[in-house]
PDB file of N, CA and C in Angstrom:
ATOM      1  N   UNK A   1      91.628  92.999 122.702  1.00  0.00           N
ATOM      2  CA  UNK A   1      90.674  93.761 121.930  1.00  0.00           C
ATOM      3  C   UNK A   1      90.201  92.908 120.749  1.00  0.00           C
ATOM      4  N   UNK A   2      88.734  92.926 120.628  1.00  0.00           N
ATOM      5  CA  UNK A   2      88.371  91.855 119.351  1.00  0.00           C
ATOM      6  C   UNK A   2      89.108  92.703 118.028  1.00  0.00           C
ATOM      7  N   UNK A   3      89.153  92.104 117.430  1.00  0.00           N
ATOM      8  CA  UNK A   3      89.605  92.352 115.821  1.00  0.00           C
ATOM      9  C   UNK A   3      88.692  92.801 114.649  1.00  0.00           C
ATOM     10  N   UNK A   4      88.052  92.368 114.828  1.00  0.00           N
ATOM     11  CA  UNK A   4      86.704  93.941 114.276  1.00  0.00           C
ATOM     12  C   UNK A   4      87.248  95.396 114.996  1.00  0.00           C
ATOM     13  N   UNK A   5      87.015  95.316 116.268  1.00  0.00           N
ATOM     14  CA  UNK A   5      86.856  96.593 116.789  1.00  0.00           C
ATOM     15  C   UNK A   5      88.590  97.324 116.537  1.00  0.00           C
ATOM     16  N   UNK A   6      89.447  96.485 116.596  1.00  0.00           N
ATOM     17  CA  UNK A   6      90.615  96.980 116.207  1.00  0.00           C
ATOM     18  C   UNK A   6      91.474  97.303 114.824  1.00  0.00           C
ATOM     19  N   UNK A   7      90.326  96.563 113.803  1.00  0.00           N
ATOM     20  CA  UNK A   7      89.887  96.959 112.055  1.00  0.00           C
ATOM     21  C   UNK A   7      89.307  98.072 111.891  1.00  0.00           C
ATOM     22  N   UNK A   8      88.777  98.710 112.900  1.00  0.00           N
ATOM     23  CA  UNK A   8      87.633  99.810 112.267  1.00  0.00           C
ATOM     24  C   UNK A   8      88.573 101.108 112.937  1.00  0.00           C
ATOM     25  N   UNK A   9      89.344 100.932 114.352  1.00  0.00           N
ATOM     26  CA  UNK A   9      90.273 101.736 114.636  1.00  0.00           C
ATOM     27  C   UNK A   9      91.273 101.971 113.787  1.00  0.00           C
ATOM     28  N   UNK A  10      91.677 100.755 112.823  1.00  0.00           N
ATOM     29  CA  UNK A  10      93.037 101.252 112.012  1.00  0.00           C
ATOM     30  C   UNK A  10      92.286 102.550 111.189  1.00  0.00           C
ATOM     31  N   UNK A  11      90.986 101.727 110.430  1.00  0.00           N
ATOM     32  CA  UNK A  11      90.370 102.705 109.445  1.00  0.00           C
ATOM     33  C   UNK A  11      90.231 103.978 109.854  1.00  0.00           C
ATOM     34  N   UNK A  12      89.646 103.993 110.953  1.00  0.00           N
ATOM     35  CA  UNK A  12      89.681 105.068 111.077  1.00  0.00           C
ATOM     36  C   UNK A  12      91.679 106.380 111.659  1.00  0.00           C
ATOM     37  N   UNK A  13      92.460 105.790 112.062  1.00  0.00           N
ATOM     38  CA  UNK A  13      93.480 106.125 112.471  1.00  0.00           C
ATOM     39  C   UNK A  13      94.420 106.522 110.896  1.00  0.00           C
ATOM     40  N   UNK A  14      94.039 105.599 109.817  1.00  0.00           N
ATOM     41  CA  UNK A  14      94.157 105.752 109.013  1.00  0.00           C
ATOM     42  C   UNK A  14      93.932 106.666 107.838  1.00  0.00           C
ATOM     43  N   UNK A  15      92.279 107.383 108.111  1.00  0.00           N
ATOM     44  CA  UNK A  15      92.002 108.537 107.485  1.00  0.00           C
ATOM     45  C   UNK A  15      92.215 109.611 108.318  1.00  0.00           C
ATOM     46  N   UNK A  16      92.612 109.726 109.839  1.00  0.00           N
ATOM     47  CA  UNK A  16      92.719 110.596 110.109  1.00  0.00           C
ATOM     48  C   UNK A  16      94.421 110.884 110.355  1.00  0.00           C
ATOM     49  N   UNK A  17      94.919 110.083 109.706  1.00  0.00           N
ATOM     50  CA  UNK A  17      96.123 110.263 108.996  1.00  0.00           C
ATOM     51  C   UNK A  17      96.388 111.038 107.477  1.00  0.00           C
ATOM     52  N   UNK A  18      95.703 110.397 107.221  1.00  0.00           N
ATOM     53  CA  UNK A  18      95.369 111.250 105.405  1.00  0.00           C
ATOM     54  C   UNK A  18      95.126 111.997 105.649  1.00  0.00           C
ATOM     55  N   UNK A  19      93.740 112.779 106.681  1.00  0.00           N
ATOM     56  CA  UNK A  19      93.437 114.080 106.767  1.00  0.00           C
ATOM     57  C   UNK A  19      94.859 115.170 107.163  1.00  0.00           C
ATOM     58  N   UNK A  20      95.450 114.351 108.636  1.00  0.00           N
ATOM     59  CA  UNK A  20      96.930 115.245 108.891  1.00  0.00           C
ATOM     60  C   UNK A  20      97.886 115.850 108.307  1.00  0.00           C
ATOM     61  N   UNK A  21      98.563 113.911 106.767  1.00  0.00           N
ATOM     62  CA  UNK A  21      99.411 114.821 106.360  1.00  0.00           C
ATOM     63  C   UNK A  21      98.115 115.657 104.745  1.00  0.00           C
ATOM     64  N   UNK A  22      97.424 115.794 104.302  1.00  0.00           N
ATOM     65  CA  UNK A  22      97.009 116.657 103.451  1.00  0.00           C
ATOM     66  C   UNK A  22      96.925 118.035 104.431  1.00  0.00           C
ATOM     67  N   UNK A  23      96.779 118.324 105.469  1.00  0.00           N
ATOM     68  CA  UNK A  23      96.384 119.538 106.374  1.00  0.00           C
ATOM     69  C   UNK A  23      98.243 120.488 106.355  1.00  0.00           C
ATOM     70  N   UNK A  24      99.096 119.609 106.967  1.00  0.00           N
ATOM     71  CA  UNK A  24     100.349 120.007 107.679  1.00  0.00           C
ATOM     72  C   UNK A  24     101.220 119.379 107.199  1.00  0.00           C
ATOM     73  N   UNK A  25     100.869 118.310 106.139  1.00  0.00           N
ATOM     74  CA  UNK A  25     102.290 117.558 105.523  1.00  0.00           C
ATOM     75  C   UNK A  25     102.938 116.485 106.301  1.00  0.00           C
ATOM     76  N   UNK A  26     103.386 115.507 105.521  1.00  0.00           N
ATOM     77  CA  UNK A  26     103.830 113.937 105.629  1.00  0.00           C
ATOM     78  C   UNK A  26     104.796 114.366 107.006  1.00  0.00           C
ATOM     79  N   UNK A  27     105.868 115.465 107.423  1.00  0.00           N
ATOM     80  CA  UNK A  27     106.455 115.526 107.941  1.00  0.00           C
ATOM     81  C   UNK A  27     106.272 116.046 109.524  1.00  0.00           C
ATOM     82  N   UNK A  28     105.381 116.722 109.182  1.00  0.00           N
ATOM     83  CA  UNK A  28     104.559 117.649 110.574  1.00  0.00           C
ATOM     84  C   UNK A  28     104.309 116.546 111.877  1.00  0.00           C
ATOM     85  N   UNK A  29     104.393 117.176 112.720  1.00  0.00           N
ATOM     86  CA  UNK A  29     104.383 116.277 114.368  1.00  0.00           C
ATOM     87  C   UNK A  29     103.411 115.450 114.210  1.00  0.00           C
ATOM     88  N   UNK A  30     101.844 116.100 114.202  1.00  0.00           N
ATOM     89  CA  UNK A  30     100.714 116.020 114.307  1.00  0.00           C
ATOM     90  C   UNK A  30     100.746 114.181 113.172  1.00  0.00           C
ATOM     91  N   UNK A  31     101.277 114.747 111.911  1.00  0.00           N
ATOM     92  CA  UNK A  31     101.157 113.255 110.943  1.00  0.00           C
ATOM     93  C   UNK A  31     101.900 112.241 111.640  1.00  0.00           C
ATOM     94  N   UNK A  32     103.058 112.614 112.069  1.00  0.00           N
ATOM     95  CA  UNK A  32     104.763 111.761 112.521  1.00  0.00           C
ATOM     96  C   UNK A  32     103.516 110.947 113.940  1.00  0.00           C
ATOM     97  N   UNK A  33     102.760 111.888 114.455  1.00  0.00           N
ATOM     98  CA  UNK A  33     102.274 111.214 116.184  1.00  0.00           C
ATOM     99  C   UNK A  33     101.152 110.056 115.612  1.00  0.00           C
ATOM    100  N   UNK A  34     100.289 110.255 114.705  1.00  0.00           N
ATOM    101  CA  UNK A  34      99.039 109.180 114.048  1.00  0.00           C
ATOM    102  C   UNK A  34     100.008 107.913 113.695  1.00  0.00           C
ATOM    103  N   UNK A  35     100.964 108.639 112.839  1.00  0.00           N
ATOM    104  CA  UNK A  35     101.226 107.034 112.075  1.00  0.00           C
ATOM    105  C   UNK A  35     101.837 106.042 113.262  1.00  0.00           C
ATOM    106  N   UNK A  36     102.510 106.885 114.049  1.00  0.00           N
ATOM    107  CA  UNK A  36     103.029 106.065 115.195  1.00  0.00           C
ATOM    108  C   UNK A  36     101.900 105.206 116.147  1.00  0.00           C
ATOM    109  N   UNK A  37     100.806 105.692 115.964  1.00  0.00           N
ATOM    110  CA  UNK A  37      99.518 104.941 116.539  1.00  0.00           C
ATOM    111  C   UNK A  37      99.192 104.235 115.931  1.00  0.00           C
ATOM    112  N   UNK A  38      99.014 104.445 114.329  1.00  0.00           N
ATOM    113  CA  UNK A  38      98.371 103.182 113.340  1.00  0.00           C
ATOM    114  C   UNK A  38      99.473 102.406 113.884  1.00  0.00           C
ATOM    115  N   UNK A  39     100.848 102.449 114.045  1.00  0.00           N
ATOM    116  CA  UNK A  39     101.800 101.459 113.686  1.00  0.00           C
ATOM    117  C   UNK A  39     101.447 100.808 114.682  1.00  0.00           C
ATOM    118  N   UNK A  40     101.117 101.285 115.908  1.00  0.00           N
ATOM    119  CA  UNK A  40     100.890 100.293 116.956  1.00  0.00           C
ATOM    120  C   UNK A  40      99.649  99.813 116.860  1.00  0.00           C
ATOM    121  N   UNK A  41      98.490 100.072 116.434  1.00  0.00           N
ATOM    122  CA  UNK A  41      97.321  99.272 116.197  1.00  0.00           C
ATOM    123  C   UNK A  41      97.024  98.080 115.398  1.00  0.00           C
ATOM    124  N   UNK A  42      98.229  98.603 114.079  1.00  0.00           N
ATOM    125  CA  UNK A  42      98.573  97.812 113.474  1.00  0.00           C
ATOM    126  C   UNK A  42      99.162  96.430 113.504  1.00  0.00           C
ATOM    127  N   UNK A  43     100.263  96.679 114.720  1.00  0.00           N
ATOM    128  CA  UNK A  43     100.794  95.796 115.154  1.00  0.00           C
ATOM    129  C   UNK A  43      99.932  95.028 116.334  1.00  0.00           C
ATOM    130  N   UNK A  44      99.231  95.550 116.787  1.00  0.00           N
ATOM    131  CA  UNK A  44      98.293  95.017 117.967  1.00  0.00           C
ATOM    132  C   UNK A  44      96.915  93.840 116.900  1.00  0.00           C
ATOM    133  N   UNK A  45      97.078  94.413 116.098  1.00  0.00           N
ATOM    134  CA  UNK A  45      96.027  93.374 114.839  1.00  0.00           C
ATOM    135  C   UNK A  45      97.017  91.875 114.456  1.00  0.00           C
ATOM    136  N   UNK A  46      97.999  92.378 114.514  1.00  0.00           N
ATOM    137  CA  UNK A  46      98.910  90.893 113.589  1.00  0.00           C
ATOM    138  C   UNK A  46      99.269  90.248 114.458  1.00  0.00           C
ATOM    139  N   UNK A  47      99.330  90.608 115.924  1.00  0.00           N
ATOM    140  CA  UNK A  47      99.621  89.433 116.955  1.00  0.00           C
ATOM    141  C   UNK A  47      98.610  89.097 117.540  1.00  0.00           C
ATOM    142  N   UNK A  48      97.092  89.370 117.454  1.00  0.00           N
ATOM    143  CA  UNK A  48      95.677  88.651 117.571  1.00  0.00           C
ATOM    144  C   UNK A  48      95.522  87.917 116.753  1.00  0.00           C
ATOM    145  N   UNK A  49      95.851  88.243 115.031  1.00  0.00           N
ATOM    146  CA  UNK A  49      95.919  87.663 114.419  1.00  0.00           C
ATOM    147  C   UNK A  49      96.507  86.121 114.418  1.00  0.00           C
ATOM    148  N   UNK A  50      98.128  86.424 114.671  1.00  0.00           N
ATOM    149  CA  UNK A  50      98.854  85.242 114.462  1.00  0.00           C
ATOM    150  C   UNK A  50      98.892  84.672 116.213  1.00  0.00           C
ATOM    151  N   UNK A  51      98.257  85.144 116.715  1.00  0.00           N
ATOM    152  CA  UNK A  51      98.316  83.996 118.065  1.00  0.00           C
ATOM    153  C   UNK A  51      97.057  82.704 117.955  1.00  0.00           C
ATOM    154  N   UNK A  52      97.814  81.608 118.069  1.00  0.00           N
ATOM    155  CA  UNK A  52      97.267  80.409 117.972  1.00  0.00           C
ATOM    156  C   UNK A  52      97.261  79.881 116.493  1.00  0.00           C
ATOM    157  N   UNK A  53      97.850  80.813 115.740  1.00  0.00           N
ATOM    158  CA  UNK A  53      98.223  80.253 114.306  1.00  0.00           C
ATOM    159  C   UNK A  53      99.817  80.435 113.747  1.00  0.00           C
ATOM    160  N   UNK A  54     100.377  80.280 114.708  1.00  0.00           N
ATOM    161  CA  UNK A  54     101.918  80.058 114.812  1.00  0.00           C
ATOM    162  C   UNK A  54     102.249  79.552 113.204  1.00  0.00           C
ATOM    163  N   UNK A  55     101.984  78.586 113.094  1.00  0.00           N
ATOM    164  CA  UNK A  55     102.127  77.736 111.875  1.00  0.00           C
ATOM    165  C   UNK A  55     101.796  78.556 110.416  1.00  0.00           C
ATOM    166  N   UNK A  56      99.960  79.172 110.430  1.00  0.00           N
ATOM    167  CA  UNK A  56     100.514  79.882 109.406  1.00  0.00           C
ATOM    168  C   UNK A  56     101.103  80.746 108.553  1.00  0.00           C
ATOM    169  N   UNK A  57     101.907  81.968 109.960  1.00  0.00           N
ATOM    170  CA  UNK A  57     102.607  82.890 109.897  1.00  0.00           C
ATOM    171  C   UNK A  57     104.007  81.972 110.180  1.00  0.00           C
ATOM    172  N   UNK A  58     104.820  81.764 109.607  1.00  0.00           N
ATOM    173  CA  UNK A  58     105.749  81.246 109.429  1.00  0.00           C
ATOM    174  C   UNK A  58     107.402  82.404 109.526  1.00  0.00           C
ATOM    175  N   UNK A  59     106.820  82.953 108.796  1.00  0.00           N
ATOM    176  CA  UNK A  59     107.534  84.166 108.072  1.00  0.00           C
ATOM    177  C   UNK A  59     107.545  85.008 109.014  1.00  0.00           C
ATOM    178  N   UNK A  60     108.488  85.970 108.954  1.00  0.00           N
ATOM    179  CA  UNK A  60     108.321  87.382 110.012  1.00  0.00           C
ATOM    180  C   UNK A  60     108.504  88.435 108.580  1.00  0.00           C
ATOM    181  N   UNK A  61     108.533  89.654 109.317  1.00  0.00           N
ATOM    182  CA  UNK A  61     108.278  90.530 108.021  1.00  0.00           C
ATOM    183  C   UNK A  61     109.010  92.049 109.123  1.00  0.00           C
ATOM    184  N   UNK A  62     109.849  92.839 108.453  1.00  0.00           N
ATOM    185  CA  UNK A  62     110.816  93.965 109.370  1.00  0.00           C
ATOM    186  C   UNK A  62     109.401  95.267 109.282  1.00  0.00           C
ATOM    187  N   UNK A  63     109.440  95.639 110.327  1.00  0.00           N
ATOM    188  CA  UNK A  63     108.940  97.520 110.468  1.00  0.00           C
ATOM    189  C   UNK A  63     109.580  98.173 110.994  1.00  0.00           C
ATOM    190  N   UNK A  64     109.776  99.388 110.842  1.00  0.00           N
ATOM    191  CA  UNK A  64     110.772  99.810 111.221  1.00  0.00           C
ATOM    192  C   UNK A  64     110.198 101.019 112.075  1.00  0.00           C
ATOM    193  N   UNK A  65     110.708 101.117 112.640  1.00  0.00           N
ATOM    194  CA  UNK A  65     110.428 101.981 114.499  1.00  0.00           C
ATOM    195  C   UNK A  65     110.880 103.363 114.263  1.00  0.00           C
ATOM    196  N   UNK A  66     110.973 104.279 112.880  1.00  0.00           N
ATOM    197  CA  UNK A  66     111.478 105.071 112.480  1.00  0.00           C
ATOM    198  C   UNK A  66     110.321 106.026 112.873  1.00  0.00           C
ATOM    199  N   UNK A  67     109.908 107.019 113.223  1.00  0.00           N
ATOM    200  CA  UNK A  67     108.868 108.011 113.074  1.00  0.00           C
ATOM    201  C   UNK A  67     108.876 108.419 112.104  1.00  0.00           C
ATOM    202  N   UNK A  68     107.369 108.460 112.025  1.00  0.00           N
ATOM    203  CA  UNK A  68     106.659 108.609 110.168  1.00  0.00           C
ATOM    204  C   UNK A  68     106.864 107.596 109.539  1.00  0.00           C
ATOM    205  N   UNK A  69     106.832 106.118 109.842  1.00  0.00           N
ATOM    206  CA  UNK A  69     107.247 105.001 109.119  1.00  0.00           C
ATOM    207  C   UNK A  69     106.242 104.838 108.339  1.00  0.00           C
ATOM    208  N   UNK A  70     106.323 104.796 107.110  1.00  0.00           N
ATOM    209  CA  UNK A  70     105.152 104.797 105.900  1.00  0.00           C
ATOM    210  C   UNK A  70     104.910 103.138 105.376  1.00  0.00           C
ATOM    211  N   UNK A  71     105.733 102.181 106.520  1.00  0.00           N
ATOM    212  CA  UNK A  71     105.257 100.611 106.383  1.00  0.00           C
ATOM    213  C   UNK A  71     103.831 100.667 106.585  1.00  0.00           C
ATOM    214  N   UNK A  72     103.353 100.976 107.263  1.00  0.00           N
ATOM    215  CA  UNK A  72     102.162 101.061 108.326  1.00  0.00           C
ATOM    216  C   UNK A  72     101.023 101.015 107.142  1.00  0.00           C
ATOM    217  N   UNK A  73     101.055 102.086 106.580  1.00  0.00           N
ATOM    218  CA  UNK A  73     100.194 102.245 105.381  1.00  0.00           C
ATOM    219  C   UNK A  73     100.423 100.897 103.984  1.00  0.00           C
ATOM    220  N   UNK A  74     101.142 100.216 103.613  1.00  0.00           N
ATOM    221  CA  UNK A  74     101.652  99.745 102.937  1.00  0.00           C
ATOM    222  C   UNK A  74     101.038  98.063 103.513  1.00  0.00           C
ATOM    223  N   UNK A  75     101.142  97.510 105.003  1.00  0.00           N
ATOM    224  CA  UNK A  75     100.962  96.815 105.663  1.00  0.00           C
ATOM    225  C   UNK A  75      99.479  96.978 105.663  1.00  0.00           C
ATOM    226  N   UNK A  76      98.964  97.766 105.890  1.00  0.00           N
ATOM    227  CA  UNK A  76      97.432  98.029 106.393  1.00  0.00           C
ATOM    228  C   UNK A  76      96.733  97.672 104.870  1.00  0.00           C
ATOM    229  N   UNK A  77      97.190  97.583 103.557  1.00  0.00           N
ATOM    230  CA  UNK A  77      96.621  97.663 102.627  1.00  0.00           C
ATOM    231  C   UNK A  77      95.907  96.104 102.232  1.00  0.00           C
ATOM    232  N   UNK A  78      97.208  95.649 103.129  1.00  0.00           N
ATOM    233  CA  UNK A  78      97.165  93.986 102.883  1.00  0.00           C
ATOM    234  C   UNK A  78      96.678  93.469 103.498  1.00  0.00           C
ATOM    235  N   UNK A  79      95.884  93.981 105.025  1.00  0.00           N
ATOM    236  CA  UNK A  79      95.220  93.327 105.455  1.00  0.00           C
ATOM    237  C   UNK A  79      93.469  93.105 105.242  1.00  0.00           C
TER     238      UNK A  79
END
């Protein structure tokens, strides 16, 4: 998937995360099922990213596979 088109999916996966938990709360299924999608979109961005640039990702960095993992948001800020 190009990386534009998978930038504009976080954004958007992202507000319709905000919309969830303001609707039903940080804890509710509905929020717990989005972030688990950003997390994977998210993660689907940083290995397009870092493929063929081995070198300047050097570093690894932990996420954690927790449902409702609030890395996702935190990660997404920085990109």
């Amino acid at each position: 998937m190009d990386n534009q088109l998978t930038a504009l999916l976080i954004e958007q996966k992202r507000e319709q995360m905000h919309q969830y938990a303001s609707l039903f709360g940080f804890t509710h299924e509905k929020t717990i099922q989005c972030s688990q999608e950003l997390d994977l979109l998210l993660n689907n961005l940083t290995k397009e990213r870092t493929r063929g640039n081995s070198k300047r990702y050097s570093g690894s960095f932990f996420m954690s596979n927790k449902p409702g993992n609030v890395c996702a948001h935190l990660i997404s800020t920085i990109l």
